[in-house]
C-alpha atoms as a PDB file:
ATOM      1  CA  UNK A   1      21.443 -15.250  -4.367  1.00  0.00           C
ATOM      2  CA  UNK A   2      17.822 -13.991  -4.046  1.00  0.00           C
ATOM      3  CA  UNK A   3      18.934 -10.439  -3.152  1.00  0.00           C
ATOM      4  CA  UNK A   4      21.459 -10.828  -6.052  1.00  0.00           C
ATOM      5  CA  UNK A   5      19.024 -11.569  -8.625  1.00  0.00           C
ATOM      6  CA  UNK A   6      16.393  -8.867  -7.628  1.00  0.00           C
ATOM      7  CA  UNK A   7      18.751  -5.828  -7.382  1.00  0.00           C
ATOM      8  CA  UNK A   8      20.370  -7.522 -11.182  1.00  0.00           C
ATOM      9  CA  UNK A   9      16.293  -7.192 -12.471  1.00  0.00           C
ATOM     10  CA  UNK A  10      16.724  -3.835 -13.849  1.00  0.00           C
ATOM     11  CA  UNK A  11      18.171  -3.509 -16.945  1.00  0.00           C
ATOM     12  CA  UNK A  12      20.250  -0.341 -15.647  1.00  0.00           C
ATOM     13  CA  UNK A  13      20.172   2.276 -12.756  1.00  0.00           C
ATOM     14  CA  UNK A  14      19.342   5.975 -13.965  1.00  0.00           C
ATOM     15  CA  UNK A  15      20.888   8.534 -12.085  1.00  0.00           C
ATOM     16  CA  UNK A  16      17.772  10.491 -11.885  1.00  0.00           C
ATOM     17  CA  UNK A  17      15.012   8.555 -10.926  1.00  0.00           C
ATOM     18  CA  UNK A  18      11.013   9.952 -10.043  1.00  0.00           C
ATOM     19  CA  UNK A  19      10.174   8.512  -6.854  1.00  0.00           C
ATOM     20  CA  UNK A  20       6.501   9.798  -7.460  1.00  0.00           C
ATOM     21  CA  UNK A  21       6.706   8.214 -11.190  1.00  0.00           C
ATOM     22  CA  UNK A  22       6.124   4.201 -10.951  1.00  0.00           C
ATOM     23  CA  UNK A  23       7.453   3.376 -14.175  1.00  0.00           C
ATOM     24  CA  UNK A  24      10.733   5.290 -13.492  1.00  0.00           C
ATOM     25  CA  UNK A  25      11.117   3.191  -9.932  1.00  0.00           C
ATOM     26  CA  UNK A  26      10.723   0.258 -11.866  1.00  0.00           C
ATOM     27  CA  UNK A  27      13.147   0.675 -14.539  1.00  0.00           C
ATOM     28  CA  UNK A  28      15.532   2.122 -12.330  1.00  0.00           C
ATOM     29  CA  UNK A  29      15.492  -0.508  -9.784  1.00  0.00           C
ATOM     30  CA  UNK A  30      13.409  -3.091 -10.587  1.00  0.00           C
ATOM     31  CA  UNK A  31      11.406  -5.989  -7.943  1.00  0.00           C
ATOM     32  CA  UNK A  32      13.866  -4.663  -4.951  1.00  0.00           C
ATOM     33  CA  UNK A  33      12.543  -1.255  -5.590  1.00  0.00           C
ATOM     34  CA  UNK A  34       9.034  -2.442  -4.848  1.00  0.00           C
ATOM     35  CA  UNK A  35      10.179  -4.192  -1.514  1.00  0.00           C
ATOM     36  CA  UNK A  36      11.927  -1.249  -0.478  1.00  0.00           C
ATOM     37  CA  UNK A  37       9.110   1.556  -1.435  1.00  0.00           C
ATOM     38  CA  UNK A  38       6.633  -0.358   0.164  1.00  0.00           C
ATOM     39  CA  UNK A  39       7.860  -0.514   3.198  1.00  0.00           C
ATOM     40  CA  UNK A  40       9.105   3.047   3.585  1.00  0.00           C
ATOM     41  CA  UNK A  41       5.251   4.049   1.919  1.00  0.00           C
ATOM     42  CA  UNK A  42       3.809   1.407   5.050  1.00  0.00           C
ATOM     43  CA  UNK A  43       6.680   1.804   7.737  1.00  0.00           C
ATOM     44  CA  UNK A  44       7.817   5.470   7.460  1.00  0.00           C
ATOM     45  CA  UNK A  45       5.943   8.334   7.793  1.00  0.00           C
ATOM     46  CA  UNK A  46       8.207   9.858   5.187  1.00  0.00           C
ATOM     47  CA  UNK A  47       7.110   7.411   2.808  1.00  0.00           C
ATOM     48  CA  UNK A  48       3.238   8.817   3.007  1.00  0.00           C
ATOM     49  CA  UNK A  49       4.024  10.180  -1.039  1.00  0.00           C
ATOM     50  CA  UNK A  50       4.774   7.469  -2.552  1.00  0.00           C
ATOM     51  CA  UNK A  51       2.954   5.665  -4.959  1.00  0.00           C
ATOM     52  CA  UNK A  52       2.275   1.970  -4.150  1.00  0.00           C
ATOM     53  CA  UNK A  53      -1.013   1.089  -5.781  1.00  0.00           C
ATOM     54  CA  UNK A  54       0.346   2.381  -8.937  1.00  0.00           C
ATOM     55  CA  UNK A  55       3.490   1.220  -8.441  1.00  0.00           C
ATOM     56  CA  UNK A  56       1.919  -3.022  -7.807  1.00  0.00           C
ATOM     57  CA  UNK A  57      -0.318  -2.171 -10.900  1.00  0.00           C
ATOM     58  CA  UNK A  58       2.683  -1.085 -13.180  1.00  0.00           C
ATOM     59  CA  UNK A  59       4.473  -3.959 -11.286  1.00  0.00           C
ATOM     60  CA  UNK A  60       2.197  -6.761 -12.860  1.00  0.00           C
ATOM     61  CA  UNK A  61       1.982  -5.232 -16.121  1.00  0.00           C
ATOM     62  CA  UNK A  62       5.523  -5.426 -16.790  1.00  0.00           C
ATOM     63  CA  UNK A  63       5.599  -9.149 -15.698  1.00  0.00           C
ATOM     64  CA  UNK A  64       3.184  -9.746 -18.519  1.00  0.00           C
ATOM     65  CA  UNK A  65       5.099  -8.771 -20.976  1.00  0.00           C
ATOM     66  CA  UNK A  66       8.109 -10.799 -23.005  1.00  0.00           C
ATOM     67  CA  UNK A  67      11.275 -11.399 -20.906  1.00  0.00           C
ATOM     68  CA  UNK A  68      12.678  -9.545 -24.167  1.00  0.00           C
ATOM     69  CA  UNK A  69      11.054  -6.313 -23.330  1.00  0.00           C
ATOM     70  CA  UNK A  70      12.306  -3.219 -21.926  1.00  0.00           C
ATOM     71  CA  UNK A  71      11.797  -3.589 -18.262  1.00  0.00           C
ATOM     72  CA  UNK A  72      10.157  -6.659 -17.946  1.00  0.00           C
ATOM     73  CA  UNK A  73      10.102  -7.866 -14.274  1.00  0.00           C
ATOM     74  CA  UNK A  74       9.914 -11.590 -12.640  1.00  0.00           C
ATOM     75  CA  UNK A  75       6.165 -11.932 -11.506  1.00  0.00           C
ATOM     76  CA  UNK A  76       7.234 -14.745  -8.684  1.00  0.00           C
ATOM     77  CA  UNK A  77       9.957 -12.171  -7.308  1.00  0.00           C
ATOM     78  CA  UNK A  78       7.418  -9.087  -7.626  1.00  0.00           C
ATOM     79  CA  UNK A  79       5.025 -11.266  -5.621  1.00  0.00           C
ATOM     80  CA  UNK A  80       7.383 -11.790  -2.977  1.00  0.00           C
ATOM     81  CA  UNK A  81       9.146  -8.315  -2.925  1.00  0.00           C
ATOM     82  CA  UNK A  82       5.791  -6.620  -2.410  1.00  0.00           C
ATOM     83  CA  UNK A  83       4.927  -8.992   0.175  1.00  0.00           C
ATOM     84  CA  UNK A  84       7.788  -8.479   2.071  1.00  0.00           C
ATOM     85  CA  UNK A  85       8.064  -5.042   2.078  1.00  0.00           C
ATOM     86  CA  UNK A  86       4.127  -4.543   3.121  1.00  0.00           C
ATOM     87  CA  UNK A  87       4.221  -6.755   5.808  1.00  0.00           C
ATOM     88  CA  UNK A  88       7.827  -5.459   6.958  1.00  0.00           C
ATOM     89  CA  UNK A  89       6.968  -2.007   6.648  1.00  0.00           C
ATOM     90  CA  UNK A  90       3.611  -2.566   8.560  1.00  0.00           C
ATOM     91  CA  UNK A  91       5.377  -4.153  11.887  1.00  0.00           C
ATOM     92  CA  UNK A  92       7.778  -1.824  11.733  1.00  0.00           C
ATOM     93  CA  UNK A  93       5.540   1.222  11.647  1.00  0.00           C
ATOM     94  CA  UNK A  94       3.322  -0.343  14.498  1.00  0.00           C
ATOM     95  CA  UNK A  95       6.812  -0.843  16.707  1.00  0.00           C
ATOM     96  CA  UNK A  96       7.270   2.913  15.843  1.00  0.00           C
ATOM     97  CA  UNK A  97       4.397   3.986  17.162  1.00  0.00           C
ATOM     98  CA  UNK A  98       4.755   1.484  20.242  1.00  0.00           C
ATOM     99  CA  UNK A  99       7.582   3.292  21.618  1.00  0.00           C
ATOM    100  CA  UNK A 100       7.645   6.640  20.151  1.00  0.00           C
ATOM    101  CA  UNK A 101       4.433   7.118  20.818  1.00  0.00           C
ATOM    102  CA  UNK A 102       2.364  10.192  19.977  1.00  0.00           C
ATOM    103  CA  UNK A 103       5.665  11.781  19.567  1.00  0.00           C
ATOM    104  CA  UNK A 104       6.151  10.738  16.424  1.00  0.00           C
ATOM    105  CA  UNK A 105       3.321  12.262  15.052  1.00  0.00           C
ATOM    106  CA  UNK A 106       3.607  15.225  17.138  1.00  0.00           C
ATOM    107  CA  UNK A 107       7.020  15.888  15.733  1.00  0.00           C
ATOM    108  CA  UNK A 108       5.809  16.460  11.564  1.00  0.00           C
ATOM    109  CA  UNK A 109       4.885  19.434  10.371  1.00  0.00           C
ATOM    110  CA  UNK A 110       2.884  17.414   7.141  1.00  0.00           C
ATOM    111  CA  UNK A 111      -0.450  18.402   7.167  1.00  0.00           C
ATOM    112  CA  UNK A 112      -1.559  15.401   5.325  1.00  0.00           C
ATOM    113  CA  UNK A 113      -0.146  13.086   8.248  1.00  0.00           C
ATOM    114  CA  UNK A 114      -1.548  14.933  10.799  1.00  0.00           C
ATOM    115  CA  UNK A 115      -5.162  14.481   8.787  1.00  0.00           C
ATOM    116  CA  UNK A 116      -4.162  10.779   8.093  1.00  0.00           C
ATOM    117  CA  UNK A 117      -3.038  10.685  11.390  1.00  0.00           C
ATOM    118  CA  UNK A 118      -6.711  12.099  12.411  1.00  0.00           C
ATOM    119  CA  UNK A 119      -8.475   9.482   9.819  1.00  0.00           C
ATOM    120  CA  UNK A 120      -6.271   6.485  11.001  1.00  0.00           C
ATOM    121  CA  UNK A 121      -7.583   7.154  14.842  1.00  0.00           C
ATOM    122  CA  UNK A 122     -11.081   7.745  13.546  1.00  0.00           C
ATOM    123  CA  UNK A 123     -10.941   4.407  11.720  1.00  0.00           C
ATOM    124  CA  UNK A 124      -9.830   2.368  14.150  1.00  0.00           C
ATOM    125  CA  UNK A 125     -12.223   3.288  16.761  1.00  0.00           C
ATOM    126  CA  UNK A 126     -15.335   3.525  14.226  1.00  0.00           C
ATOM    127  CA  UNK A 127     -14.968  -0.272  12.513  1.00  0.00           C
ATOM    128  CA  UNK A 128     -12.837  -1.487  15.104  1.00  0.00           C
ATOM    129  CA  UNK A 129      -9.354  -3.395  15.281  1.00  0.00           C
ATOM    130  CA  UNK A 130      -9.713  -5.871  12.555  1.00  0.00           C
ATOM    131  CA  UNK A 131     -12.083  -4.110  10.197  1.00  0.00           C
ATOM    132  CA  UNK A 132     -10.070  -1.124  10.821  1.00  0.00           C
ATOM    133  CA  UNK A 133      -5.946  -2.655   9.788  1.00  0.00           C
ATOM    134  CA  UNK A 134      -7.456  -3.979   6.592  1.00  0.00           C
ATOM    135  CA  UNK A 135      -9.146  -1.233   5.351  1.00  0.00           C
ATOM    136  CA  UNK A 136      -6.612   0.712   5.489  1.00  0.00           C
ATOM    137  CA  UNK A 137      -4.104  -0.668   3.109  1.00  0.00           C
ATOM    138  CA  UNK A 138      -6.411  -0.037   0.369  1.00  0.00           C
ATOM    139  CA  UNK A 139      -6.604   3.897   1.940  1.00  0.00           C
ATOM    140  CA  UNK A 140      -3.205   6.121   0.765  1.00  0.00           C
ATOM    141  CA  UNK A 141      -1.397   8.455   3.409  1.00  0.00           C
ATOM    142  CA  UNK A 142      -3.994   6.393   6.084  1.00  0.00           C
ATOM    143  CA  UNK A 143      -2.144   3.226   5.501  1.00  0.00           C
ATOM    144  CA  UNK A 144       0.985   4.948   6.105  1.00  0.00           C
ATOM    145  CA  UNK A 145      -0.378   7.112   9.462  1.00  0.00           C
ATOM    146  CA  UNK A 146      -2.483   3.822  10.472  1.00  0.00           C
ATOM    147  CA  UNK A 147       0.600   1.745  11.647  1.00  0.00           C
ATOM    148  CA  UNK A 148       2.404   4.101  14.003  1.00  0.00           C
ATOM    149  CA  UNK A 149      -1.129   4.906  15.298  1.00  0.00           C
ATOM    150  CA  UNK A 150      -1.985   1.620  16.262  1.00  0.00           C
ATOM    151  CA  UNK A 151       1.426   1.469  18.060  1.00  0.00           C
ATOM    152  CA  UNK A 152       0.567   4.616  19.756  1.00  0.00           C
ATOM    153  CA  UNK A 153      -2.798   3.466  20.572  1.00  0.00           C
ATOM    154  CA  UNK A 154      -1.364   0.247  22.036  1.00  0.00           C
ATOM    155  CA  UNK A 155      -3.016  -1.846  20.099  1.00  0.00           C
ATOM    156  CA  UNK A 156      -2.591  -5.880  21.232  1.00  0.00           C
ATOM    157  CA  UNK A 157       0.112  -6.796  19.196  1.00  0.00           C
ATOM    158  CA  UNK A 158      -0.926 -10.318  17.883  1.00  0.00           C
ATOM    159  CA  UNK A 159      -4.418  -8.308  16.645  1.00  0.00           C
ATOM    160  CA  UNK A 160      -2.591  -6.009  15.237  1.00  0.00           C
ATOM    161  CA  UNK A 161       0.089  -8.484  13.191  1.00  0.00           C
ATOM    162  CA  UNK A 162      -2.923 -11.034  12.588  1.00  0.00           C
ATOM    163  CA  UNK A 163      -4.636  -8.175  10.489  1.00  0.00           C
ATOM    164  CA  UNK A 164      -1.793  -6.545   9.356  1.00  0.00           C
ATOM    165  CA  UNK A 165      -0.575  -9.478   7.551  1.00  0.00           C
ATOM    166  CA  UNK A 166      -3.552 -10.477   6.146  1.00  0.00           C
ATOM    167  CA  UNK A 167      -4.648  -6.961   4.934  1.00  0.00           C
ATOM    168  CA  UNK A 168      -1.465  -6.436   3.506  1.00  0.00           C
ATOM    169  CA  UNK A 169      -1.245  -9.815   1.567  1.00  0.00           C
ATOM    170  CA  UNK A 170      -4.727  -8.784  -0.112  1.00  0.00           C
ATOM    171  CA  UNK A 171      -3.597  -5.379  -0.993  1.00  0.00           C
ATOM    172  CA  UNK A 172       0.504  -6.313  -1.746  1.00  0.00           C
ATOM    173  CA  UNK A 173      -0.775  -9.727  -4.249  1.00  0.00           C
ATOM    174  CA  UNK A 174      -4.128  -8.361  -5.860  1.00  0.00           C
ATOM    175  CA  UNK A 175      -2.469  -5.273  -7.458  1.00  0.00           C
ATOM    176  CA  UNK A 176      -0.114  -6.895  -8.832  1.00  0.00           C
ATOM    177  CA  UNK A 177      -1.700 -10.146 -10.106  1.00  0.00           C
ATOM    178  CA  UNK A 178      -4.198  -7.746 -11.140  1.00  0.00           C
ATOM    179  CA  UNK A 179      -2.164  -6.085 -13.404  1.00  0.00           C
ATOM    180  CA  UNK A 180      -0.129  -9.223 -14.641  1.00  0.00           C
ATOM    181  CA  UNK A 181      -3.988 -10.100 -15.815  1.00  0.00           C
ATOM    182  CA  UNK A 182      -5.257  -7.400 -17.992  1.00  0.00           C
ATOM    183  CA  UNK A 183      -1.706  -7.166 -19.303  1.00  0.00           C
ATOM    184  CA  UNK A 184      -2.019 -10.820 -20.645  1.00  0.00           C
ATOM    185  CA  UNK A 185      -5.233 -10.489 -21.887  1.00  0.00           C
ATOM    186  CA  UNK A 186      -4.944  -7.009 -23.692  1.00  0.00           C
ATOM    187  CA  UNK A 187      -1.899  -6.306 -25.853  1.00  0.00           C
ATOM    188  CA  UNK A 188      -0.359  -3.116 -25.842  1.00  0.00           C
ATOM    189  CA  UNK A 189      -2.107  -1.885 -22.605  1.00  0.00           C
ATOM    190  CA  UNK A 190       0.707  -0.160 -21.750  1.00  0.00           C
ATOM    191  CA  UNK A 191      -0.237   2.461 -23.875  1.00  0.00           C
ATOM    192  CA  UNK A 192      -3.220   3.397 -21.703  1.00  0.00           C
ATOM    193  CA  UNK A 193      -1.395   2.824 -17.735  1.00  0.00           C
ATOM    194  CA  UNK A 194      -2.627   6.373 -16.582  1.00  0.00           C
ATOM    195  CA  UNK A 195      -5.880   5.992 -16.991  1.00  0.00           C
ATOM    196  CA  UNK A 196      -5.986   2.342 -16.316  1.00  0.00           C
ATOM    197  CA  UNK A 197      -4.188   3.274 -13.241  1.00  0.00           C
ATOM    198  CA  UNK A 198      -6.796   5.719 -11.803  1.00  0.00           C
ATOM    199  CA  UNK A 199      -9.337   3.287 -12.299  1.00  0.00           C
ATOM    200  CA  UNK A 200      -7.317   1.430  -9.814  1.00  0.00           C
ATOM    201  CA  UNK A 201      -6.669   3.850  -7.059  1.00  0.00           C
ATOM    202  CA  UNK A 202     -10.322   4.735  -7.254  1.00  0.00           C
ATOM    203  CA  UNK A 203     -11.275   1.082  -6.879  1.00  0.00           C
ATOM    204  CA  UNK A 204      -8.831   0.856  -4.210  1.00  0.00           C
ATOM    205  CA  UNK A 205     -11.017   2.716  -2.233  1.00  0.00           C
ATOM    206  CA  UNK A 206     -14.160   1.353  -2.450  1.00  0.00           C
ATOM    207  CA  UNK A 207     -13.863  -1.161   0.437  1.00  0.00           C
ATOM    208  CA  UNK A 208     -13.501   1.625   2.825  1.00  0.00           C
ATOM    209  CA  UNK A 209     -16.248   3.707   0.723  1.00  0.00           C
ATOM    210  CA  UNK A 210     -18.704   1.004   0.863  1.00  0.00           C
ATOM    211  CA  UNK A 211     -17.865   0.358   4.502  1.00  0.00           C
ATOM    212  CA  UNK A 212     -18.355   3.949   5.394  1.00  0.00           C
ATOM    213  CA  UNK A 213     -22.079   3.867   3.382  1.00  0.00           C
ATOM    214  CA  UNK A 214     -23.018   0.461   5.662  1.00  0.00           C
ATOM    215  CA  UNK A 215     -22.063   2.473   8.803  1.00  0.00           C
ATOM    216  CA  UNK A 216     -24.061   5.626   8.305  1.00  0.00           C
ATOM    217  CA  UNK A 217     -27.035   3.218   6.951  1.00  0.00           C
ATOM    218  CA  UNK A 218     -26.830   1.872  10.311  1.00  0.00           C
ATOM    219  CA  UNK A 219     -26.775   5.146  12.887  1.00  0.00           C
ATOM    220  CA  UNK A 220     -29.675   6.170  10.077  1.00  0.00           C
ATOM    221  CA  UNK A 221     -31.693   3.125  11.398  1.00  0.00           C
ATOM    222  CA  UNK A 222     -30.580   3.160  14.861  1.00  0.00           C
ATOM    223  CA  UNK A 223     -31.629   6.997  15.121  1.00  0.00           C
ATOM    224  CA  UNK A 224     -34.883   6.218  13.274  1.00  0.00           C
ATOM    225  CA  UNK A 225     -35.426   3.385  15.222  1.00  0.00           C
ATOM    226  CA  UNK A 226     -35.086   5.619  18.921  1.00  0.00           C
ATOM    227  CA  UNK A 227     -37.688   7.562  17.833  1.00  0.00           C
END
C-alpha cells in the first residue's frame, strides 16, 4: 500500500528526466524518488553527483503548496522516504566498505572520490568517530566517500550506526521541514528556488566550517601555549 501510494505521487513519469535537476526528479518520480536518490547519493559511490540537499529543500517546498498544484508532494511520506533512504544508504555504504575494503575505492577512476575519499579519512581521524559521521552528511561527495571509508577503516559498527542514524535524521528531516517552512510562510517562493537553494548548500556546510575554525583555534593555542 505504502510503496503503492509513493510511486502513484507523481502526477506522470517523463521519459527524460535530469538526475542533476531536483525539480525534474521530483516531478518525474515523486517521494520514492527521494528514497531512492538518497540512498544511491549516501550508499553508492556512483551516487557522489547527485543532488540531495537541493533535492530535501525542493522536497519541502512542494509539500507546502495546495494538493491542487502541479507536483505537490505528501510532507509525512517525504519525511519518511528521505529517512529511509539516508539511513539505508548509510549502512549499506559502511557494509561496502566492510568487505570490499580499500578496493572499492581503489577501483574509481573519479577524482572527486578519491579527494572525498582523502577528506572522509582526514575527518574521521581529526574530530573523531562521532563528531566525524555527523558532519559529514551536511558535507557533499564526503558524505557519499565517508560511509565505505568507515567500513574500510573498520569502524565499530554500533558507533558507526549510532551516529549514522542520528546524523542522517538531522540532515534527511531539517531540509525538508525546512523548506515545507519558508514555503508556508512566503507565497510564490518558488519563483526564487535557485538562489534560495544555494543559500542552503552553503549553510549546509557551516557545521563542518565552524568545526574546522574551533580546531585550528585550538592547535593555535596549544602551539602558543608550548612556547
Amino acid at each position: 500500500m505504502a510503496l503503492a501510494y509513493l510511486a502513484a505521487s507523481p502526477p506522470a513519469v517523463h521519459l527524460a528526466v535530469n538526475l542533476l535537476d531536483a525539480h525534474s526528479l521530483l516531478s518525474a518520480f515523486g517521494a520514492i524518488g527521494i528514497a531512492v536518490v538518497l540512498f544511491a547519493e549516501t550508499g553508492l559511490l556512483i551516487g557522489f553527483f547527485l543532488p540531495g540537499d537541493s533535492l530535501l529543500f525542493t522536497a519541502g517546498l512542494l509539500c507546502a503548496g495546495s494538493a491542487a498544484s502541479p507536483g505537490h508532494l505528501s510532507l509525512p511520506w517525504v519525511l519518511l522516504a528521505s529517512a529511509a533512504g539516508a539511513l539505508a544508504g548509510a549502512q549499506t555504504g559502511y557494509l561496502l566498505g566492510r568487505r570490499a575494503g580499500p578496493a572499492l575505492l581503489a577501483r574509481t577512476k573519479s577524482r572527486k572520490i578519491t579527494d572525498g575519499a582523502n577528506r572522509a579519512s582526514d575527518i574521521l581521524e581529526r574530530y573523531g568517530y562521532a563528531k566525524a559521521i555527523v558532519l559529514a552528511r551536511f558535507v557533499p561527495v564526503v558524505r557519499t566517500v565517508l560511509n565505505p571509508v568507515a567500513g574500510a577503516l573498520e569502524v565499530p559498527a554500533r558507533t558507526f550506526t549510532v551516529w549514522q542514524v542520528t546524523g542522517g535524521l538531522v540532515w534527511s528531516l531539517a531540509l525538508p521541514l525546512g523548506g515545507y517552512g519558508l514555503g508556508s510562510s512566503v507565497p510564490n517562493v518558488d519563483r526564487y528556488l535557485l538562489p534560495v537553494i544555494a543559500v542552503i548548500v552553503a549553510v549546509s556546510l557551516t557545521p563542518l566550517a565552524a568545526e574546522t575554525y574551533r580546531a585550528r583555534k585550538a592547535a593555535l593555542r596549544e602551539r602558543a601555549a608550548q612556547r
